[in-house]
N, C-alpha and C. Protein backbone atom coordinates (compact mmCIF):
# COMPACT_ATOMS: atom_id res chain seq x y z
N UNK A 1 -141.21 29.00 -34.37
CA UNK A 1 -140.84 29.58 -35.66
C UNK A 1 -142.07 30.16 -36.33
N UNK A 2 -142.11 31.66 -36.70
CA UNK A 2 -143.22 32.13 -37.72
C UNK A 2 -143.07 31.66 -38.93
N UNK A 3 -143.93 31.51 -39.87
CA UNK A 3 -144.00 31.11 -40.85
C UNK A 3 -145.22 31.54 -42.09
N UNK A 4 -145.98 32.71 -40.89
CA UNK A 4 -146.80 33.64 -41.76
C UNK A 4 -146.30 34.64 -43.02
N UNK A 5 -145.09 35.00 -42.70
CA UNK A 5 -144.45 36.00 -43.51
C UNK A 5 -144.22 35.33 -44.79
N UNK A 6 -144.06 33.82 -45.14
CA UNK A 6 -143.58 33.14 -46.08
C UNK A 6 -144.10 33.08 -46.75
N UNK A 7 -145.65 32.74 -47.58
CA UNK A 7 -146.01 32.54 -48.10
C UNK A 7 -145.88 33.89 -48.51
N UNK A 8 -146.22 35.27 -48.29
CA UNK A 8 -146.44 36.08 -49.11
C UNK A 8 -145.28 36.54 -49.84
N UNK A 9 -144.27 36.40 -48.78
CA UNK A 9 -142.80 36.57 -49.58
C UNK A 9 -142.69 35.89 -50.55
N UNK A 10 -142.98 34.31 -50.53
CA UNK A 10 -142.31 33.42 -51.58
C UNK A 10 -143.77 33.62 -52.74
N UNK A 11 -144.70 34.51 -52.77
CA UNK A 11 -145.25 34.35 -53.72
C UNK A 11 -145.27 36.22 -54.34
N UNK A 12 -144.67 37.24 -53.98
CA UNK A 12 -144.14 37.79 -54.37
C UNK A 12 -142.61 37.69 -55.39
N UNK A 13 -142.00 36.50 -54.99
CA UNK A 13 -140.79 36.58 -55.35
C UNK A 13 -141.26 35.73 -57.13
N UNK A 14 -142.34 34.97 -56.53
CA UNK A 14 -143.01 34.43 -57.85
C UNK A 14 -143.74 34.99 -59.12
N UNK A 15 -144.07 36.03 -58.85
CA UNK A 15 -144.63 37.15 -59.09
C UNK A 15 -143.62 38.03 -59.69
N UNK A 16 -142.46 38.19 -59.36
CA UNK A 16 -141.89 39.56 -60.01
C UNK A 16 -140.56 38.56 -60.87
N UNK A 17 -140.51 37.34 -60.88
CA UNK A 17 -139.96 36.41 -61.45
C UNK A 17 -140.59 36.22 -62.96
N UNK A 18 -142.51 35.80 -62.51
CA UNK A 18 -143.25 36.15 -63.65
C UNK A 18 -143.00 37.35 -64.54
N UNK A 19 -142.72 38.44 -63.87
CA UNK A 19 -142.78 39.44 -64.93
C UNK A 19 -141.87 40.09 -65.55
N UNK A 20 -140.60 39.13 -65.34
CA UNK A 20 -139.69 39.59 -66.04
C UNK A 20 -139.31 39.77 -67.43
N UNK A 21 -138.68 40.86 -67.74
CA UNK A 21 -138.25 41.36 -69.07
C UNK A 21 -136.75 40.75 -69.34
N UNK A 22 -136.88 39.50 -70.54
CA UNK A 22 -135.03 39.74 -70.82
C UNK A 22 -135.45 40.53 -71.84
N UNK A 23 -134.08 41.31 -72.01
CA UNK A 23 -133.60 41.58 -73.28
C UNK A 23 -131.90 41.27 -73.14
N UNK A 24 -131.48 41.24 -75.13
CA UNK A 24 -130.09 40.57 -75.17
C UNK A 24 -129.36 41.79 -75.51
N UNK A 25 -128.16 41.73 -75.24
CA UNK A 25 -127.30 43.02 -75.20
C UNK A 25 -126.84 42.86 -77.07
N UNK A 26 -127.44 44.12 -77.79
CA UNK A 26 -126.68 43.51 -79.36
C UNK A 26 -125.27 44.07 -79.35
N UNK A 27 -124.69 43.08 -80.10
CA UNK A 27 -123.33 43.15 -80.36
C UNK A 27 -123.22 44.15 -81.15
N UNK A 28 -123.22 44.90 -81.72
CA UNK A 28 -123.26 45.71 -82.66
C UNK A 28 -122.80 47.00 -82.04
N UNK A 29 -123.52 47.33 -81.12
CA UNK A 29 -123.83 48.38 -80.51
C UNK A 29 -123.38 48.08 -78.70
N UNK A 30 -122.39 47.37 -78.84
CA UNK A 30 -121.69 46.96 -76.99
C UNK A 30 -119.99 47.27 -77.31
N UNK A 31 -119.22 47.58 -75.95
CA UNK A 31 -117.99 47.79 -76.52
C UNK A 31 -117.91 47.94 -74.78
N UNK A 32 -116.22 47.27 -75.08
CA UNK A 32 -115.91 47.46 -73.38
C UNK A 32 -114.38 47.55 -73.49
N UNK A 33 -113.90 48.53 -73.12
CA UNK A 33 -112.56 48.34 -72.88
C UNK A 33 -111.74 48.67 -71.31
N UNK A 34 -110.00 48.58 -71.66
CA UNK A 34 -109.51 48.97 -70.48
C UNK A 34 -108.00 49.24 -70.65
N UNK A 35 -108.04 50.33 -69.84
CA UNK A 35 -106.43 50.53 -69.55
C UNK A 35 -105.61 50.48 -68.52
N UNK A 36 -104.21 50.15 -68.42
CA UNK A 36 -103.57 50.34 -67.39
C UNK A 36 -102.45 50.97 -67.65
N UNK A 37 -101.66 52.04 -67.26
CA UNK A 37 -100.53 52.42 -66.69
C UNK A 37 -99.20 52.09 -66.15
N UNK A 38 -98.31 51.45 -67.20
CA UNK A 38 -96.92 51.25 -67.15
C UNK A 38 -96.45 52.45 -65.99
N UNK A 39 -95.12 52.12 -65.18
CA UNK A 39 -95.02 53.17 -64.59
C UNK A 39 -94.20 54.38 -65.31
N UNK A 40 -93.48 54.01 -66.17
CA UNK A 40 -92.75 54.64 -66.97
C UNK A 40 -93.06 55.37 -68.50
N UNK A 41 -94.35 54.44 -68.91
CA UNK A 41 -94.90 54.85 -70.15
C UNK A 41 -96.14 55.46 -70.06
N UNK A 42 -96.89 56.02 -71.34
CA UNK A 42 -98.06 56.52 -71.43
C UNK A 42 -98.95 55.18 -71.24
N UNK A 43 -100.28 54.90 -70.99
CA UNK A 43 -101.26 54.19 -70.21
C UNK A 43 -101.35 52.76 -72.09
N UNK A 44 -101.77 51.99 -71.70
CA UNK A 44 -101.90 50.93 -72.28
C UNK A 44 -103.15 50.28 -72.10
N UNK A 45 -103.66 50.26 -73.59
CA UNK A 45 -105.18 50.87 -73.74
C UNK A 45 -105.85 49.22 -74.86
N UNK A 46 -106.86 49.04 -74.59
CA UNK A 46 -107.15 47.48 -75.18
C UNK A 46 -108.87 47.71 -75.42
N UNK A 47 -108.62 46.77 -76.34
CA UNK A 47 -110.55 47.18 -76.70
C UNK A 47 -111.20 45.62 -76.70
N UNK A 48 -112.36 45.46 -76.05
CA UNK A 48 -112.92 44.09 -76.53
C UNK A 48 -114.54 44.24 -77.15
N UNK A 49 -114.44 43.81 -78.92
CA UNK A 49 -115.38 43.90 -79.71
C UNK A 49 -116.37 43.26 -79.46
N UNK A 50 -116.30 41.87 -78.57
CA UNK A 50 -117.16 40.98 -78.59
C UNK A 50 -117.51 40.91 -77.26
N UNK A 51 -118.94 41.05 -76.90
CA UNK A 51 -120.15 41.35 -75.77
C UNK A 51 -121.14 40.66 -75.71
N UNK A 52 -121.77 39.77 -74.53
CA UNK A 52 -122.95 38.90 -74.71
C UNK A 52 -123.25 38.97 -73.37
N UNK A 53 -124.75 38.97 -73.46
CA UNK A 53 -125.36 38.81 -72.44
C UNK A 53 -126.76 39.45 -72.13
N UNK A 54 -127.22 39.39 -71.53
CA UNK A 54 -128.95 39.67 -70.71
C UNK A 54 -129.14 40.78 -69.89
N UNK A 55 -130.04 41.71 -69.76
CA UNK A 55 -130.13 42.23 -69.03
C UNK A 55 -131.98 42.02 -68.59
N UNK A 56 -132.13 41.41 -67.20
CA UNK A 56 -133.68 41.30 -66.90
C UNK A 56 -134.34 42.46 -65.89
N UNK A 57 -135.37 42.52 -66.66
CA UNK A 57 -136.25 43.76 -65.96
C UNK A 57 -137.19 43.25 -65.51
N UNK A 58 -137.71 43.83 -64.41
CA UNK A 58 -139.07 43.56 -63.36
C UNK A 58 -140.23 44.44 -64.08
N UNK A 59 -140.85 43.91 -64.86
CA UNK A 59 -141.47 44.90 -65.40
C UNK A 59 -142.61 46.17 -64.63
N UNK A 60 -142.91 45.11 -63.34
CA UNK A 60 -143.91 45.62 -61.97
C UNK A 60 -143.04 46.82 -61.86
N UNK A 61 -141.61 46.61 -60.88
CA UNK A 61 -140.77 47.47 -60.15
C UNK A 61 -139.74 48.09 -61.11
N UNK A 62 -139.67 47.90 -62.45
CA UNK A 62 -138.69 48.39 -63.40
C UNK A 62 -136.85 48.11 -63.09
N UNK A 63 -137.38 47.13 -61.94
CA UNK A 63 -135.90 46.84 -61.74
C UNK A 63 -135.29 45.87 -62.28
N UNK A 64 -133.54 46.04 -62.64
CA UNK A 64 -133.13 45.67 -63.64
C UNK A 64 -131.74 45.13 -62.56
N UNK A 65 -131.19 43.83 -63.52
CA UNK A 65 -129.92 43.03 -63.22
C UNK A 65 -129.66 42.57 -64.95
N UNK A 66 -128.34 42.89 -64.66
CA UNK A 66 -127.59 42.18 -66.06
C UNK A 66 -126.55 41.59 -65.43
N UNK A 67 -126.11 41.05 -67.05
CA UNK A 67 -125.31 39.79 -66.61
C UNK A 67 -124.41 39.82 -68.16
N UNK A 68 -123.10 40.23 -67.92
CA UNK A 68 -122.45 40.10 -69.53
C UNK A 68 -121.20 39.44 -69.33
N UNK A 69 -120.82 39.41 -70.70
CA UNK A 69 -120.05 38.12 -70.84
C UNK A 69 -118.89 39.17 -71.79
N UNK A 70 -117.33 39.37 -71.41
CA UNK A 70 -116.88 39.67 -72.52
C UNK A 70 -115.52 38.69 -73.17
N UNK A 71 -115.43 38.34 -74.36
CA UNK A 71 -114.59 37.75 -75.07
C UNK A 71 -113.49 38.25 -74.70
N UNK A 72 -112.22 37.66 -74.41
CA UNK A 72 -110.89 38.53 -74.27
C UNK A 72 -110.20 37.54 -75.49
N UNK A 73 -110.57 36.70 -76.10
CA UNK A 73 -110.07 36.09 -77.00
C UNK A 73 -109.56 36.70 -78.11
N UNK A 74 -110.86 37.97 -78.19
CA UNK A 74 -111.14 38.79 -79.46
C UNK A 74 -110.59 40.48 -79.06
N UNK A 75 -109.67 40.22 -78.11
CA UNK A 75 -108.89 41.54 -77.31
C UNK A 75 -108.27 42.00 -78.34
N UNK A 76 -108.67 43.55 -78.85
CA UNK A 76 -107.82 44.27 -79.80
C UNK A 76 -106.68 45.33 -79.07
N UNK A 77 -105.71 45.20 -79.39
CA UNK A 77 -104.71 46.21 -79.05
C UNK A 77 -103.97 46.92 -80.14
N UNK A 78 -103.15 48.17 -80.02
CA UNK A 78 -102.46 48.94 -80.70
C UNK A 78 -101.05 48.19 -81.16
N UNK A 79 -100.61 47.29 -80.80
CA UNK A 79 -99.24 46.40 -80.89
C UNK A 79 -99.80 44.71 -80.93
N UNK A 80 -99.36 43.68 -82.09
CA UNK A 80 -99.30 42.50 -81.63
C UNK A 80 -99.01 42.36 -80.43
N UNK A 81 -97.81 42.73 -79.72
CA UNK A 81 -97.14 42.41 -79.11
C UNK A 81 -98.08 42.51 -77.70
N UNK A 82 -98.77 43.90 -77.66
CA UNK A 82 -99.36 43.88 -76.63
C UNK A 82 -100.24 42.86 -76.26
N UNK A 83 -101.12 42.41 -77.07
CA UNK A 83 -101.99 41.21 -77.36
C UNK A 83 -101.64 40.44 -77.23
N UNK A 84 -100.26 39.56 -77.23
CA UNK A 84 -99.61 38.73 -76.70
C UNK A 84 -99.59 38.66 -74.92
N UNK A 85 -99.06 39.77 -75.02
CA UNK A 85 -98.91 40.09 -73.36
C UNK A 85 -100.00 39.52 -72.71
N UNK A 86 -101.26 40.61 -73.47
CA UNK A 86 -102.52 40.93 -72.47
C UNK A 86 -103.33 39.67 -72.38
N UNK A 87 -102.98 38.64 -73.41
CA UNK A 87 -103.90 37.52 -73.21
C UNK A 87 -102.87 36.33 -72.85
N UNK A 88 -101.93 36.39 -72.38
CA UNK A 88 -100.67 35.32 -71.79
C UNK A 88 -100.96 35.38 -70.39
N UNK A 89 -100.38 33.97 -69.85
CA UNK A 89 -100.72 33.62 -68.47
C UNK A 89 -100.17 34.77 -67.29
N UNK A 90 -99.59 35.64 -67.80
CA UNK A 90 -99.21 37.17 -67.10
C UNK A 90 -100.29 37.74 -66.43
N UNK A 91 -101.25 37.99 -67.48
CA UNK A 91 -102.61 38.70 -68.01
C UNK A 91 -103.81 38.19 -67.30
N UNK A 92 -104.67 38.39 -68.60
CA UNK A 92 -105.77 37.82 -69.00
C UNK A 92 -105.60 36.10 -68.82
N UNK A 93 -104.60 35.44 -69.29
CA UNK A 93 -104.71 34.30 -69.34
C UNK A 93 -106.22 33.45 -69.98
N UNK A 94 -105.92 33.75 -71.42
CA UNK A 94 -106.64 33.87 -72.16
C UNK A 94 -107.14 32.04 -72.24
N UNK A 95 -106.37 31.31 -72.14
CA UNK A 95 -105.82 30.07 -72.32
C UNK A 95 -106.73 29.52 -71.33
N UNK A 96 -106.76 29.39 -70.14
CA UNK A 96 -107.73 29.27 -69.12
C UNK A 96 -109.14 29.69 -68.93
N UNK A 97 -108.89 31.35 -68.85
CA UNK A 97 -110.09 32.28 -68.71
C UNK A 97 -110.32 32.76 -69.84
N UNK A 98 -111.18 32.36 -71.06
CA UNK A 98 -111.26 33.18 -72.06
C UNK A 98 -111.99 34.60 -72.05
N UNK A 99 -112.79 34.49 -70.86
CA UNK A 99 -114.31 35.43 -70.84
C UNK A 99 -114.26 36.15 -69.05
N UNK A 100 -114.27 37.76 -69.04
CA UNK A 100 -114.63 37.83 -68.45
C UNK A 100 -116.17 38.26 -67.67
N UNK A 101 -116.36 38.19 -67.03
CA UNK A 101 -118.01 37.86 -66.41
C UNK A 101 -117.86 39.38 -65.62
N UNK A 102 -119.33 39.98 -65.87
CA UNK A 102 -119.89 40.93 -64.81
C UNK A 102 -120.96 40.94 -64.57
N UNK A 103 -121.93 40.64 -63.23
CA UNK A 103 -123.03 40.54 -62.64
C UNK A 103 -123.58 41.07 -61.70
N UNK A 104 -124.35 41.80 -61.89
CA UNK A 104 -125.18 43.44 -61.33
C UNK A 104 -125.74 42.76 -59.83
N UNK A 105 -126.16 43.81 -59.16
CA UNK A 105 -127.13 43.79 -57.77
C UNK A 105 -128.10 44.31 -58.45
N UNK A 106 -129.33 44.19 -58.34
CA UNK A 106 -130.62 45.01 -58.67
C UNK A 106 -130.53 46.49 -58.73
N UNK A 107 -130.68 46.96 -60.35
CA UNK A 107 -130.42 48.39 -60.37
C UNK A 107 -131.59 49.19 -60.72
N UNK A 108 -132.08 50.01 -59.52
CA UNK A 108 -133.34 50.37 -59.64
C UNK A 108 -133.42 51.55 -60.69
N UNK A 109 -134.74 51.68 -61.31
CA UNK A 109 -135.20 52.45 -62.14
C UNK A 109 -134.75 54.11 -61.98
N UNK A 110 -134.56 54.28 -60.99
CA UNK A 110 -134.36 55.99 -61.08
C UNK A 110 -132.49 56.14 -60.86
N UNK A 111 -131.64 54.97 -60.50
CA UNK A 111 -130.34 55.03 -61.05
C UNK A 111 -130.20 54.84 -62.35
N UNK A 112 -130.85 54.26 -63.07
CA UNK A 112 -130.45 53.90 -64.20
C UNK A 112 -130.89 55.58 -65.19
N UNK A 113 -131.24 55.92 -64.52
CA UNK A 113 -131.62 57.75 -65.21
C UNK A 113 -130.81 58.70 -64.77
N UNK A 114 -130.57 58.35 -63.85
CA UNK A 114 -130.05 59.04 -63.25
C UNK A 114 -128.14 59.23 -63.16
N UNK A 115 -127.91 58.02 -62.94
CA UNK A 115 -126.95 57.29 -62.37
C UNK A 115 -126.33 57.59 -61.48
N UNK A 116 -125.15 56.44 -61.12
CA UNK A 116 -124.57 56.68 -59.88
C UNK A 116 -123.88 55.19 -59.35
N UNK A 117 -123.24 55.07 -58.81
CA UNK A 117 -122.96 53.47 -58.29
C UNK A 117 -123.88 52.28 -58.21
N UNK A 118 -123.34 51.61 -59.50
CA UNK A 118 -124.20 50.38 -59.39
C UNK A 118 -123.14 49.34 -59.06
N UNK A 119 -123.36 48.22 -57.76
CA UNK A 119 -122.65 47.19 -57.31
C UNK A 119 -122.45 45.77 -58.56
N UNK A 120 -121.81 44.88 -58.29
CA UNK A 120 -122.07 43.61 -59.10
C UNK A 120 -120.96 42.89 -58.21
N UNK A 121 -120.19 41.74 -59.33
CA UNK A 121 -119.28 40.92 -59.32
C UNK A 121 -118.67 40.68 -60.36
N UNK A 122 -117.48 41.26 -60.80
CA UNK A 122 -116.40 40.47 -61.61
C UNK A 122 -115.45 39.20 -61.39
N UNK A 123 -116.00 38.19 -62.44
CA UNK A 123 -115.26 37.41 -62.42
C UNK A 123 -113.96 37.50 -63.66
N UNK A 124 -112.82 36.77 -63.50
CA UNK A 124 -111.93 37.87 -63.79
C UNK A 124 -110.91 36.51 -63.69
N UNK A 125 -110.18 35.57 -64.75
CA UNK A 125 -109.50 34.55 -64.42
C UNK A 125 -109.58 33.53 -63.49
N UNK A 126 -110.59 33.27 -63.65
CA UNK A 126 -111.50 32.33 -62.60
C UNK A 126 -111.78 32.93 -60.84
N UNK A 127 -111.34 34.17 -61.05
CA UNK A 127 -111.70 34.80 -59.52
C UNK A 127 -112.59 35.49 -59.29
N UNK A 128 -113.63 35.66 -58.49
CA UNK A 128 -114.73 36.82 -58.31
C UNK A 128 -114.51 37.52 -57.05
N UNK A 129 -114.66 38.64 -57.54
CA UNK A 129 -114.44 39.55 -56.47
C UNK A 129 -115.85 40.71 -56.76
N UNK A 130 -116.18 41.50 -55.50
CA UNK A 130 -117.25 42.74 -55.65
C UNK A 130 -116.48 43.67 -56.10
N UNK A 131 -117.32 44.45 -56.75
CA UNK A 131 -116.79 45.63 -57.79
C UNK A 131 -118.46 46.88 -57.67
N UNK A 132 -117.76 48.26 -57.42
CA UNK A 132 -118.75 48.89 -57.92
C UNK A 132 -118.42 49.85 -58.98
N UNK A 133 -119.45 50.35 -59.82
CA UNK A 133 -119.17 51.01 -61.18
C UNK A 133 -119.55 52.18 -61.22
N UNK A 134 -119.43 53.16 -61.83
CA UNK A 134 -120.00 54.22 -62.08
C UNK A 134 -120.55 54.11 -63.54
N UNK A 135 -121.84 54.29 -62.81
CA UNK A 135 -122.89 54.62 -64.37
C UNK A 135 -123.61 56.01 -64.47
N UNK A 136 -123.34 56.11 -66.10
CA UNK A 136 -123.27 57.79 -66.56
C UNK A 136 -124.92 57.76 -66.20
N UNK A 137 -125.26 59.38 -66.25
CA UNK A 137 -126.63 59.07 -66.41
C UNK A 137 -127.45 59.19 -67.74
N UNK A 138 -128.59 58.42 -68.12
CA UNK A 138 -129.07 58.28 -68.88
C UNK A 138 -129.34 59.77 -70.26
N UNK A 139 -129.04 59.36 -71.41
CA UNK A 139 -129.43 60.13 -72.29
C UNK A 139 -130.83 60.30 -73.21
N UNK A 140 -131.88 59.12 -72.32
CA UNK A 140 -132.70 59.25 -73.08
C UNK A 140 -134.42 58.52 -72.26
N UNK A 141 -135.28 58.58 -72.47
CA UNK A 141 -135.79 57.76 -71.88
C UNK A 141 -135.99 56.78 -71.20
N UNK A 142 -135.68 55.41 -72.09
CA UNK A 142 -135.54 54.25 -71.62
C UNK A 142 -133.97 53.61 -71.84
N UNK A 143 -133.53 54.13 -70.96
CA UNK A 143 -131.96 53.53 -71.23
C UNK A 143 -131.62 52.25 -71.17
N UNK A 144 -130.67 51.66 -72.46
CA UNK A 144 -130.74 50.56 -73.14
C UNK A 144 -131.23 49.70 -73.91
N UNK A 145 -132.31 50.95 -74.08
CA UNK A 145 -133.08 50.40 -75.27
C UNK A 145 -132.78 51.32 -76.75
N UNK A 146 -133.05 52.78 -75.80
CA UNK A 146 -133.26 54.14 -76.96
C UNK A 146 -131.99 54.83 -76.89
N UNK A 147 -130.69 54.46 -76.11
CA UNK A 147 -129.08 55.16 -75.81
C UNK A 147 -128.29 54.17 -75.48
N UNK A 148 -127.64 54.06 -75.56
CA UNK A 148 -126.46 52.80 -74.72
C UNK A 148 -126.46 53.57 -73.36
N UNK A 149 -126.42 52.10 -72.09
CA UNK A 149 -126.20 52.67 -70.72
C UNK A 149 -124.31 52.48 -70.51
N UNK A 150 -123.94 53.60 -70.39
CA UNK A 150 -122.32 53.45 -69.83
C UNK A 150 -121.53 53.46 -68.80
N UNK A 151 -121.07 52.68 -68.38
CA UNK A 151 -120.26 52.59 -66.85
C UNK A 151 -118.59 52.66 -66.57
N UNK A 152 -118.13 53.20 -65.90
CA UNK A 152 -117.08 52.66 -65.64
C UNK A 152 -116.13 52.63 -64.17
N UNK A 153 -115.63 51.99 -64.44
CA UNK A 153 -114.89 51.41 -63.00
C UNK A 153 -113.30 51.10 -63.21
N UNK A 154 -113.02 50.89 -61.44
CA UNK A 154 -111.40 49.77 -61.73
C UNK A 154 -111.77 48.85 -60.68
N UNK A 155 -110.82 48.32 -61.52
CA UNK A 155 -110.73 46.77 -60.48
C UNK A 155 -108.81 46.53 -59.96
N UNK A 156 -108.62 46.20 -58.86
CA UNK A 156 -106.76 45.96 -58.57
C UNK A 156 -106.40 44.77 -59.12
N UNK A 157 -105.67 44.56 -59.79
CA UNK A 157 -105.22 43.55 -60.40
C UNK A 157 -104.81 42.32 -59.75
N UNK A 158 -104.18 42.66 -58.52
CA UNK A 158 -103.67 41.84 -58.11
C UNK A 158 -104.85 40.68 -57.07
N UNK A 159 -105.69 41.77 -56.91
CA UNK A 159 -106.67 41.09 -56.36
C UNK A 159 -107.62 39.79 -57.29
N UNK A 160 -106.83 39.85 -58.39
CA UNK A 160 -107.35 38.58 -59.45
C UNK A 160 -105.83 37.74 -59.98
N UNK A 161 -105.07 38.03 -59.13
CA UNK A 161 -104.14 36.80 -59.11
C UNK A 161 -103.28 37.10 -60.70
N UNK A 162 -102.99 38.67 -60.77
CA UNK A 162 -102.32 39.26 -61.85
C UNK A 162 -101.42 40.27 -61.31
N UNK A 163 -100.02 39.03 -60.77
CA UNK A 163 -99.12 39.76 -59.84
C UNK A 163 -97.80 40.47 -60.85
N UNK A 164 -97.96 39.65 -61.88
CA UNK A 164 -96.55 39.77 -62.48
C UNK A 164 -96.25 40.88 -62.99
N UNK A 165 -95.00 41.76 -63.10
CA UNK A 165 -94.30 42.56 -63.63
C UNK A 165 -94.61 43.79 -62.76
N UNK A 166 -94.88 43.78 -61.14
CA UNK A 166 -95.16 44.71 -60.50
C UNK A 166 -94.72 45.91 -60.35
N UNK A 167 -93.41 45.60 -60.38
CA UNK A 167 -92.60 47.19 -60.26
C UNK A 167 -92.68 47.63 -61.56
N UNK A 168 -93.18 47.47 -62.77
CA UNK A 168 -93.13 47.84 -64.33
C UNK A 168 -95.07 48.35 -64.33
N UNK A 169 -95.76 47.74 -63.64
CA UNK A 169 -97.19 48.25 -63.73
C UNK A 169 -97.98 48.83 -62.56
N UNK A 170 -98.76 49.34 -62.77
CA UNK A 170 -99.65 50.15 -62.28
C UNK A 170 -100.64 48.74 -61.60
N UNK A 171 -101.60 48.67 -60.43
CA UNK A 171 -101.97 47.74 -60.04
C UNK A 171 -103.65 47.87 -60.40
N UNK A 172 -103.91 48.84 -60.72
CA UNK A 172 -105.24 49.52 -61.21
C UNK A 172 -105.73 49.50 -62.48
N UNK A 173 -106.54 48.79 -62.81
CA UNK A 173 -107.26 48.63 -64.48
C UNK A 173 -108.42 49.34 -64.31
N UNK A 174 -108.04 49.62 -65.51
CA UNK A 174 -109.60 50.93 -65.46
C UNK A 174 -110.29 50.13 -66.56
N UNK A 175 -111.52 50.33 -66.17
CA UNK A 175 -112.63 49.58 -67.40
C UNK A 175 -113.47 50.55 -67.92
N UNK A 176 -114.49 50.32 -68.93
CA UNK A 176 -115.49 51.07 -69.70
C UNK A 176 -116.04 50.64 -70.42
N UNK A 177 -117.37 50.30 -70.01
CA UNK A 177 -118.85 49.75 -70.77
C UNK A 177 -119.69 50.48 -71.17
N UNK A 178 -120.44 49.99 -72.61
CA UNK A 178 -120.78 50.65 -73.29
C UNK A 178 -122.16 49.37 -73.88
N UNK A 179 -122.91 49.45 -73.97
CA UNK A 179 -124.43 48.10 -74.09
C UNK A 179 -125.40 48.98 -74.57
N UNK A 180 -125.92 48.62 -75.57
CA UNK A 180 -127.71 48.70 -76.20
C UNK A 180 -128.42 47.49 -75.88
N UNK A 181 -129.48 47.27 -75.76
CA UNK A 181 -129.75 46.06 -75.83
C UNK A 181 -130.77 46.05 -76.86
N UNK A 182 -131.62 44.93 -77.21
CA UNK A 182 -132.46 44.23 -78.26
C UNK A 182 -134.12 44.28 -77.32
N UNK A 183 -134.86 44.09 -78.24
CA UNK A 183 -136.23 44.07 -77.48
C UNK A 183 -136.54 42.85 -77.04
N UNK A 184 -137.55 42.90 -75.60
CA UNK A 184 -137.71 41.77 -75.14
C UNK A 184 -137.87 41.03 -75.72
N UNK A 185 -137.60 39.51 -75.39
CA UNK A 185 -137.67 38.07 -75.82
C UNK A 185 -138.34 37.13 -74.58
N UNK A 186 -138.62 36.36 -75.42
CA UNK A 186 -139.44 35.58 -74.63
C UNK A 186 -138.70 34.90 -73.53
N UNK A 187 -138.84 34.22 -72.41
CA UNK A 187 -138.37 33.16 -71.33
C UNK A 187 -137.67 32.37 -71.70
């Protein structure tokens, strides 16, 4: 077994661990929503106000992973009724899963200007599945600091154990993120 390669690896990995940048995503300035498509009606459209989470930068390699958190508790819709729906054990299953989770692959510095498919994981009623996103490209220098960075994607529904009312829905949720973040903070 070699065992030369290790040390420098594991003290690189120590190293760009050291130099990481959090910053916190402000609420203020985050917004994520999603729609889906009745088959019979116009699309059915939901907003969630409330956003948390980190995004860490390598400050060496400028590479970046986030990690957000969104409230579905605080799910706004156009109808009570829908809000009922969207957060009932149908759904969201608000009751169980209050929050859903999204967690990046390392998104290097010249996508994030650029953009283009960035990978992660949605967790999603206690299920995780891979997901990739489309992120716009940057409007400004340092994106997420000086513009909000924006993405969006779908995810199949059913592939998160959201079988019900099939022949009445569309199996495709479309999402859309929207994050500023706050200046670094300490460890």
């Amino acid at each position: 077994m070699r065992v030369g390669w290790l040390l420098p690896s594991c003290l690189g990995v120590f190293v760009g661990m050291a130099s990481a940048q959090t910053h916190v995503i402000v609420p203020e300035h985050a917004s994520a929503s999603f729609w889906i498509r009745p088959v019979w009606l116009k699309r059915i459209e939901g907003m969630f106000p409330v956003i948390e989470g980190t995004a860490e930068r390598d400050a060496l390699s400028g590479a970046t992973r986030v990690d957000v958190r969104i409230d579905v508790r605080a799910l706004q819709m156009s109808r009570v009724s829908y809000i009922v729906w969207a957060q009932s054990a149908e759904f969201f299953d608000v009751e169980k899963h209050p929050w859903i989770r999204f967690r990046s692959a390392v998104i290097s510095p010249r996508r994030l200007q650029e953009g283009g498919e960035i990978a992660g994981e949605v967790t999603l009623r206690g299920v995780t599945q891979p997901v990739v996103f489309l992120l716009e490209p940057a409007r400004c220098a340092r994106p997420g600091i000086d513009c909000a960075v924006r993405a969006t994607g779908e995810v199949r529904r059913s592939a998160f154990g959201m079988d019900a009312r099939r022949l009445a829905l569309g199996d495709t949720v479309h999402l859309a993120f929207s994050v500023r973040l706050a200046s670094e903070r300490a460890p």
